[in-house]
N, C-alpha and C. Protein backbone atom coordinates (compact mmCIF):
# COMPACT_ATOMS: atom_id res chain seq x y z
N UNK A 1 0.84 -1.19 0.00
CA UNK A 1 0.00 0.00 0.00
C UNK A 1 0.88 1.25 0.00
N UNK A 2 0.60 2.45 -0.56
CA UNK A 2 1.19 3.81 -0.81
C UNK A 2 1.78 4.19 0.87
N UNK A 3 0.21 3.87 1.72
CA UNK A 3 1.26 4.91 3.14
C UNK A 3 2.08 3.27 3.65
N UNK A 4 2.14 2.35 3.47
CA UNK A 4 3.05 1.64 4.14
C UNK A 4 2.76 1.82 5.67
N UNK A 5 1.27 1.17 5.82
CA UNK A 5 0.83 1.38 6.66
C UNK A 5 -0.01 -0.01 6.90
N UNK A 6 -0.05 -1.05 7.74
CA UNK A 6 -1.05 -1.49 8.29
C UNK A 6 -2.15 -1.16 9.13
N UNK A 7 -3.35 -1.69 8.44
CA UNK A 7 -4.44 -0.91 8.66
C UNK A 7 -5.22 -1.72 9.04
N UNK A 8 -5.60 -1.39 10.45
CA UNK A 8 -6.75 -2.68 11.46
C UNK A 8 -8.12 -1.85 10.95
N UNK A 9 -8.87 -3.06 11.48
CA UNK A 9 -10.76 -2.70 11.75
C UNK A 9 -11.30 -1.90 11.96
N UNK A 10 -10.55 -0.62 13.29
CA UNK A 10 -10.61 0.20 13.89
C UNK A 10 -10.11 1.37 13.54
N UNK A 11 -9.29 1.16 12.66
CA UNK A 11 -9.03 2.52 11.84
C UNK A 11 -9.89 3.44 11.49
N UNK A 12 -9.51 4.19 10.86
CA UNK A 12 -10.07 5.08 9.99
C UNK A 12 -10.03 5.47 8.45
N UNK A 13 -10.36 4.24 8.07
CA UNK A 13 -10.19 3.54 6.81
C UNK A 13 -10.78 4.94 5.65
N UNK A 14 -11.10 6.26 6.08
CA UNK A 14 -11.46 7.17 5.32
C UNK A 14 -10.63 7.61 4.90
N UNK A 15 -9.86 8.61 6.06
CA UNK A 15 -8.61 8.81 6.00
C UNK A 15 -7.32 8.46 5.41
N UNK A 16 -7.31 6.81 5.89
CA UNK A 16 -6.08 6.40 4.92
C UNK A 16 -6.55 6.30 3.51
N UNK A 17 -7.51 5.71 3.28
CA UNK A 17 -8.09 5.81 1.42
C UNK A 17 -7.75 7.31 0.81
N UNK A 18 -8.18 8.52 1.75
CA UNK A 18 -8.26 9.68 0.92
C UNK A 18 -6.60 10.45 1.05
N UNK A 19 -5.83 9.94 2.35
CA UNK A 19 -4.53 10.22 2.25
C UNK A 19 -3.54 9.24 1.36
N UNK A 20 -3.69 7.91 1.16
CA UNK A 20 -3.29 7.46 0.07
C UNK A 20 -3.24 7.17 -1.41
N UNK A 21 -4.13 8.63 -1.77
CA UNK A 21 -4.46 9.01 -2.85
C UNK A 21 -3.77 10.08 -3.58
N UNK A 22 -3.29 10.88 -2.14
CA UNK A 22 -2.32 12.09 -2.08
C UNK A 22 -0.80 11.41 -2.63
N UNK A 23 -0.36 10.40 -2.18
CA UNK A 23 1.56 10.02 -1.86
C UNK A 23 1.86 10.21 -3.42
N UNK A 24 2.51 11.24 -3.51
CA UNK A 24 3.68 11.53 -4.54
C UNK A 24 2.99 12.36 -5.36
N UNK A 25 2.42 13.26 -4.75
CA UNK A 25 1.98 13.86 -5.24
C UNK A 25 3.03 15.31 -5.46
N UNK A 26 3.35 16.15 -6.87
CA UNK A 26 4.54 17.01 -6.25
C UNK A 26 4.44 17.85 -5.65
N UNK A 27 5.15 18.78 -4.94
CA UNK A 27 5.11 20.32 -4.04
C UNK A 27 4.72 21.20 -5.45
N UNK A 28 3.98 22.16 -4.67
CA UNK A 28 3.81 23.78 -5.64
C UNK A 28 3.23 24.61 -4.57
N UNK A 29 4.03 25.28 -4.41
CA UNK A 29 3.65 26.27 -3.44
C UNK A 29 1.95 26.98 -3.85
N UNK A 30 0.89 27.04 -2.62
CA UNK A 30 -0.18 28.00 -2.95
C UNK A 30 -0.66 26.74 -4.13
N UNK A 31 -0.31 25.68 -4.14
CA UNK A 31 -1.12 24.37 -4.97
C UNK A 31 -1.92 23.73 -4.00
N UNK A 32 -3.00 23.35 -4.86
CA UNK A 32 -4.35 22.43 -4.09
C UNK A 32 -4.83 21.50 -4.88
N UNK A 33 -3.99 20.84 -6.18
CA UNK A 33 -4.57 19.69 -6.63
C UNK A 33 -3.63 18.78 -6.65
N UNK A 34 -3.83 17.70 -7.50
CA UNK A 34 -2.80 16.12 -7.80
C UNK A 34 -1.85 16.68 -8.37
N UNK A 35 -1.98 18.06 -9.55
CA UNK A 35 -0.48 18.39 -10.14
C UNK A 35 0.02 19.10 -9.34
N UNK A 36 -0.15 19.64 -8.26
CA UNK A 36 0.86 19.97 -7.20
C UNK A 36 0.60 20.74 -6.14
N UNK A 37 0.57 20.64 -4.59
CA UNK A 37 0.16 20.90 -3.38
C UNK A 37 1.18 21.18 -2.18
N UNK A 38 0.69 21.92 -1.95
CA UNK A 38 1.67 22.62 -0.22
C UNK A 38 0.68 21.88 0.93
N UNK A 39 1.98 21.97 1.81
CA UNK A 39 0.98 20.95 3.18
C UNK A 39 0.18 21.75 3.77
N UNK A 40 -0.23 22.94 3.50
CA UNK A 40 -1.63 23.21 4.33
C UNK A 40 -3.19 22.65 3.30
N UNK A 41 -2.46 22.88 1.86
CA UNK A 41 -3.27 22.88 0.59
C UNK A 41 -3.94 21.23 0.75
N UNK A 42 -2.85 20.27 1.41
CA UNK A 42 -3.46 19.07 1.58
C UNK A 42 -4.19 18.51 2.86
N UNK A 43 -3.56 19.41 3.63
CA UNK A 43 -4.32 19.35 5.19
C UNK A 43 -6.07 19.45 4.56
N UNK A 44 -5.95 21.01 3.92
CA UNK A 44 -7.43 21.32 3.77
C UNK A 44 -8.25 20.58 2.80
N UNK A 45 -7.35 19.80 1.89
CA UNK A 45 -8.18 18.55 0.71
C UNK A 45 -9.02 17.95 1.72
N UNK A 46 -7.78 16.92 2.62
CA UNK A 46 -8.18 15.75 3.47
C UNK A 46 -9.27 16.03 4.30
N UNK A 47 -9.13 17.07 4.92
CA UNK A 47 -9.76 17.18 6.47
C UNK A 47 -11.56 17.68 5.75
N UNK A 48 -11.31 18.04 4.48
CA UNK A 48 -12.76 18.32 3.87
C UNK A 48 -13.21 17.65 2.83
N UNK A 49 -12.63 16.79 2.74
CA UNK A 49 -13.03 15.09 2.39
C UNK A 49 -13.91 14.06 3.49
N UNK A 50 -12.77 13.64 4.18
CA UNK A 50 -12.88 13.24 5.45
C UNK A 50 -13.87 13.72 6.01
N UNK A 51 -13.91 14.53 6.74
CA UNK A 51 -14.43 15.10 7.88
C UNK A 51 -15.54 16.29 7.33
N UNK A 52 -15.59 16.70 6.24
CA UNK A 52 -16.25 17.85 5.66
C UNK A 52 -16.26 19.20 6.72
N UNK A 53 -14.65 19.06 6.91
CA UNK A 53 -14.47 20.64 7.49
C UNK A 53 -13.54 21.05 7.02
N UNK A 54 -13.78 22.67 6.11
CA UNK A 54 -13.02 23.44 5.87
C UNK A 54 -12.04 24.05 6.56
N UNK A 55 -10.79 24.02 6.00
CA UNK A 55 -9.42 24.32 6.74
C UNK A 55 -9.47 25.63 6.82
N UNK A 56 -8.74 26.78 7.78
CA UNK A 56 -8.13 27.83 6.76
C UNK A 56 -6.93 27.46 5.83
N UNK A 57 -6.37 28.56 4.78
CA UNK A 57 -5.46 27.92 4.25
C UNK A 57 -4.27 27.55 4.33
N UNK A 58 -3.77 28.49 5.31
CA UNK A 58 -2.21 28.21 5.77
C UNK A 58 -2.30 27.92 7.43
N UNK A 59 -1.02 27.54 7.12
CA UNK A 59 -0.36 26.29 8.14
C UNK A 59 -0.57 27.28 9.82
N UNK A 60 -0.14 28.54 9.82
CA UNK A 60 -0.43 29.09 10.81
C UNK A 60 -1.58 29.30 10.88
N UNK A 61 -2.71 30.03 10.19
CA UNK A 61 -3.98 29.87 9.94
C UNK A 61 -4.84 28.97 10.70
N UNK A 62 -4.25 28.00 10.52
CA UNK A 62 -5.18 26.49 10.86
C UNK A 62 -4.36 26.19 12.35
N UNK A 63 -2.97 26.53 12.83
CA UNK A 63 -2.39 26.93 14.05
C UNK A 63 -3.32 27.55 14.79
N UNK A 64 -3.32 29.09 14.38
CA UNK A 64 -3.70 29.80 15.34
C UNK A 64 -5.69 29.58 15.92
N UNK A 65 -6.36 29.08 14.82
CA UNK A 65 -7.57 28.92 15.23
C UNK A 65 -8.20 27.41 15.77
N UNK A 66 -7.07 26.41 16.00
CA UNK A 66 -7.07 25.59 16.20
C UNK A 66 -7.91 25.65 18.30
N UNK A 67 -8.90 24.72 18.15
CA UNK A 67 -9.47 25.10 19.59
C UNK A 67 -8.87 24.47 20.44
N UNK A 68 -7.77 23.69 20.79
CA UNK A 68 -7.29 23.04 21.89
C UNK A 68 -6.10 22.81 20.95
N UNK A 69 -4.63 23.09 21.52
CA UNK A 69 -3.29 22.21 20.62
C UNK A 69 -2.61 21.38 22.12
N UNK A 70 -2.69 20.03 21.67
CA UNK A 70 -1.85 19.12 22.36
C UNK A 70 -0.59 18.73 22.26
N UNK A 71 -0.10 18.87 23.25
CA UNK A 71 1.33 19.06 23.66
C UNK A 71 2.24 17.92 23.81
N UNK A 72 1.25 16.60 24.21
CA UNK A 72 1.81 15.16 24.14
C UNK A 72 1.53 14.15 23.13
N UNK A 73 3.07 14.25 22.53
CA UNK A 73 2.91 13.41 21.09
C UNK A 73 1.78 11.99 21.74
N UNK A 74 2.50 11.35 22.93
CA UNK A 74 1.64 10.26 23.06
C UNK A 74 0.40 10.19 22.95
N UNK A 75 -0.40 11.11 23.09
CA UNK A 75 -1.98 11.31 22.39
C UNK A 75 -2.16 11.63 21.78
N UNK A 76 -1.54 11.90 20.97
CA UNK A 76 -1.91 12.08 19.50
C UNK A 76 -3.25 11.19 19.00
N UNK A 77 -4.16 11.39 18.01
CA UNK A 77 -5.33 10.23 17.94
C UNK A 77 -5.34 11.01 16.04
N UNK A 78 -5.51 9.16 15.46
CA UNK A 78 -5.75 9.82 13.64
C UNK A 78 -6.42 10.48 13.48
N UNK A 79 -6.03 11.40 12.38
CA UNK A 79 -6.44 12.44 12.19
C UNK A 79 -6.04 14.02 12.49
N UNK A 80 -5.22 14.10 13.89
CA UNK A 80 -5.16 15.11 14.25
C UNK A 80 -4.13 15.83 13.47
N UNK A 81 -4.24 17.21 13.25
CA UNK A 81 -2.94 18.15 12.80
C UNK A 81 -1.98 17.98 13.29
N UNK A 82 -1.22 18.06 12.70
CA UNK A 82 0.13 17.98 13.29
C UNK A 82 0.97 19.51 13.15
N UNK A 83 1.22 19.87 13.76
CA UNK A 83 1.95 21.65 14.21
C UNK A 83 3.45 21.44 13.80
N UNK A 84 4.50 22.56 12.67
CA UNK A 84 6.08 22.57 13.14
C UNK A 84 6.49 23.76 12.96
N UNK A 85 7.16 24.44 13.24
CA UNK A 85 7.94 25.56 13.19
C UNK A 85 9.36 25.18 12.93
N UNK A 86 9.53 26.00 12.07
CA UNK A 86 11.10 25.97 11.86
C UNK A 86 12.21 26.37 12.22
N UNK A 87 13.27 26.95 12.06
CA UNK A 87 14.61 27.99 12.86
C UNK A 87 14.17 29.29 11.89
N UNK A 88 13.37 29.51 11.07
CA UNK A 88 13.06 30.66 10.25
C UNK A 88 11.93 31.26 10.84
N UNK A 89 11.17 30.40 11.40
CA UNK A 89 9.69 30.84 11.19
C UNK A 89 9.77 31.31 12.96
N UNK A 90 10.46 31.07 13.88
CA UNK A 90 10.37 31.53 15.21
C UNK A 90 9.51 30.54 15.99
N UNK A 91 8.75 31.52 16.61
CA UNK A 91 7.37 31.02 17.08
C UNK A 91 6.07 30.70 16.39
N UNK A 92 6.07 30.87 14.90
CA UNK A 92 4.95 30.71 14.12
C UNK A 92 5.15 29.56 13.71
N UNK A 93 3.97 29.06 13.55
CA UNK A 93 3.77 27.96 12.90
C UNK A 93 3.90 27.41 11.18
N UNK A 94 4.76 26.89 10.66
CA UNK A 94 5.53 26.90 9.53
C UNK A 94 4.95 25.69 8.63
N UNK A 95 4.73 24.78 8.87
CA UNK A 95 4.29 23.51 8.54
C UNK A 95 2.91 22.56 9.20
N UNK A 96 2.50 21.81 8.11
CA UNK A 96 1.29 21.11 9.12
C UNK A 96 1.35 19.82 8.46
N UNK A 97 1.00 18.90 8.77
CA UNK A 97 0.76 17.26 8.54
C UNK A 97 -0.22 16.80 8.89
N UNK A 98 -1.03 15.50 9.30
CA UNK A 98 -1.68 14.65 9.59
C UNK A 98 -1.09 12.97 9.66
N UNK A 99 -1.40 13.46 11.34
CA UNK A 99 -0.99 12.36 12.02
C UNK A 99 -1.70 10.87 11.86
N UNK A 100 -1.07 10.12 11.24
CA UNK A 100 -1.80 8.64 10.80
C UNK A 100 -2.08 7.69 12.33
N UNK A 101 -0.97 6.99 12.59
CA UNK A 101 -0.46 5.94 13.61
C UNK A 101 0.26 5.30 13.37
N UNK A 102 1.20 4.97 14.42
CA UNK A 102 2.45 4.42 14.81
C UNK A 102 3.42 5.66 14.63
N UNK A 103 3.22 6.42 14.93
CA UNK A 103 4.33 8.14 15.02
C UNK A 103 4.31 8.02 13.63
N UNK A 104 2.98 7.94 12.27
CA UNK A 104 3.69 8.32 11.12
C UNK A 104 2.65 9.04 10.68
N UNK A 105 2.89 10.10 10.00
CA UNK A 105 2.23 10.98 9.61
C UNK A 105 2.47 11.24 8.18
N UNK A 106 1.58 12.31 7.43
CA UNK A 106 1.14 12.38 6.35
C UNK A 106 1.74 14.16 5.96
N UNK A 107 2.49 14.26 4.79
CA UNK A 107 2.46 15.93 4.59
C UNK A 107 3.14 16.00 3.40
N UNK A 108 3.40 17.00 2.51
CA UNK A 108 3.84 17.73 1.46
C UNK A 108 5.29 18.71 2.04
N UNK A 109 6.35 17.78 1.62
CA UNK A 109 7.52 18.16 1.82
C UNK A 109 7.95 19.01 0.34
N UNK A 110 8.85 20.34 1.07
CA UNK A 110 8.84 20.96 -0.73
C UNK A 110 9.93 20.20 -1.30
N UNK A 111 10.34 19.45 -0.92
CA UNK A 111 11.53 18.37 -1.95
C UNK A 111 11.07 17.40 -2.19
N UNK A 112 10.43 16.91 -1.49
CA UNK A 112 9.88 15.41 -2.04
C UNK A 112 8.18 15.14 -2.21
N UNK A 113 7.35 16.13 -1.99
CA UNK A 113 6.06 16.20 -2.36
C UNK A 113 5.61 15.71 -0.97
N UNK A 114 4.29 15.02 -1.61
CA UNK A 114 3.17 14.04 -0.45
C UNK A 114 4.10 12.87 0.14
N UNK A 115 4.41 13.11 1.73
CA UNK A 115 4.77 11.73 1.50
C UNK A 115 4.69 10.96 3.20
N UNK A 116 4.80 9.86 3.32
CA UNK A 116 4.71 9.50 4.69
C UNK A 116 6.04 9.63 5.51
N UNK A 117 6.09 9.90 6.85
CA UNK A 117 7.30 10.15 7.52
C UNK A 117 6.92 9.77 9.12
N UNK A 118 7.99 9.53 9.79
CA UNK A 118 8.04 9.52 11.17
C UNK A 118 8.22 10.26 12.18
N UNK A 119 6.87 10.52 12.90
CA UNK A 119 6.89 12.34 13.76
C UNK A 119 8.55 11.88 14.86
N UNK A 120 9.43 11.04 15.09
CA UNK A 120 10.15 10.69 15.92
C UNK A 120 11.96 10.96 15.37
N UNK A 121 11.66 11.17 13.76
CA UNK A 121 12.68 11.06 13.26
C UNK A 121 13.63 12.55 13.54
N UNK A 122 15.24 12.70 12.90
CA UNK A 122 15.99 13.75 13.54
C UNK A 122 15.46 14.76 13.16
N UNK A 123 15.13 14.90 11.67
CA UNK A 123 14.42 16.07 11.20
C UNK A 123 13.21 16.88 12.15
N UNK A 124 11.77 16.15 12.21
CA UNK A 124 10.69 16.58 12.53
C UNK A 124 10.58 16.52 14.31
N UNK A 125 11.32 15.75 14.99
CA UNK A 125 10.93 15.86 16.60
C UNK A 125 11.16 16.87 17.10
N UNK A 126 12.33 17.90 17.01
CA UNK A 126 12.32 18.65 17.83
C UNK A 126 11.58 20.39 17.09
N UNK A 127 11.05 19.88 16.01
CA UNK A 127 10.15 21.14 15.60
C UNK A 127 8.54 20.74 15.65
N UNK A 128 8.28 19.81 16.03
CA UNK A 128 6.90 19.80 16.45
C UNK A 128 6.38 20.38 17.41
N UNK A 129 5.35 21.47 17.32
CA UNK A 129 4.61 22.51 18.43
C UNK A 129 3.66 21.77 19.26
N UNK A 130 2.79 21.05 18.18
CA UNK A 130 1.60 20.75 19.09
C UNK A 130 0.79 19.80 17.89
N UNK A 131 -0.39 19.42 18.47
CA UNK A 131 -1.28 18.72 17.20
C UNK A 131 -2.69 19.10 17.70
N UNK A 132 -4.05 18.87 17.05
CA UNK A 132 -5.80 19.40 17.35
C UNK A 132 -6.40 19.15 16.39
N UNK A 133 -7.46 18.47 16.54
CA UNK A 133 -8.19 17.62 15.67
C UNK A 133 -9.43 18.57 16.04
């Protein structure tokens, strides 16, 4: 399967169908289709697929109006946003994903497009803010 993901009973078999529709998909900044998407552009596909709720469009956007952000990766639950800031961006919120299970999540990297990754790895752990579903 695309997310390289085993997928029990209890899943959320929406989610992974409509996020494994996304993988490899390329980066384009201010893009919102299959020929090319930024990770808020896909946050807001999924989450209004899925869930039929409209995102705002950027990554801080959907930060700052977010009604509760959780602070412990360990609860994380599918579905939820996933929050990062960068060494550029300060205190703002720079990036967003969607958190699958097993620490792997879903996002639009501008080098490598749509793709699955591990919230634990050197890159992404220590710039994760928060997550809110």
């Amino acid at each position: 399967m695309k997310l390289g993901i085993e997928i029990a009973e209890n899943d959320n078999h929406a989610l992974f169908q409509e996020a494994a529709q996304w993988v490899g998909t390329p980066y384009k900044y201010g893009g919102n289709t299959k020929d090319g998407i930024d990770c808020s552009g896909l946050t807001c596909r999924i989450y209004e697929r899925v869930y039929g709720i409209r995102l705002p469009r950027s990554s801080e956007q959907q930060y700052r109006t977010a009604t509760h952000i959780n602070t412990q990766k360990k609860s994380m639950k599918q579905g939820d946003l996933m929050f990062f800031r960068s060494s550029k961006s300060g205190n703002k919120c720079s990036h967003v994903g969607i958190y699958l299970k097993n620490k792997l999540f879903i996002h639009c990297s501008s080098s490598r497009g749509v793709i699955v990754e591990r919230i634990d790895g050197v890159y992404w752990n220590d710039k994760w803010i928060g997550s809110s579903h």
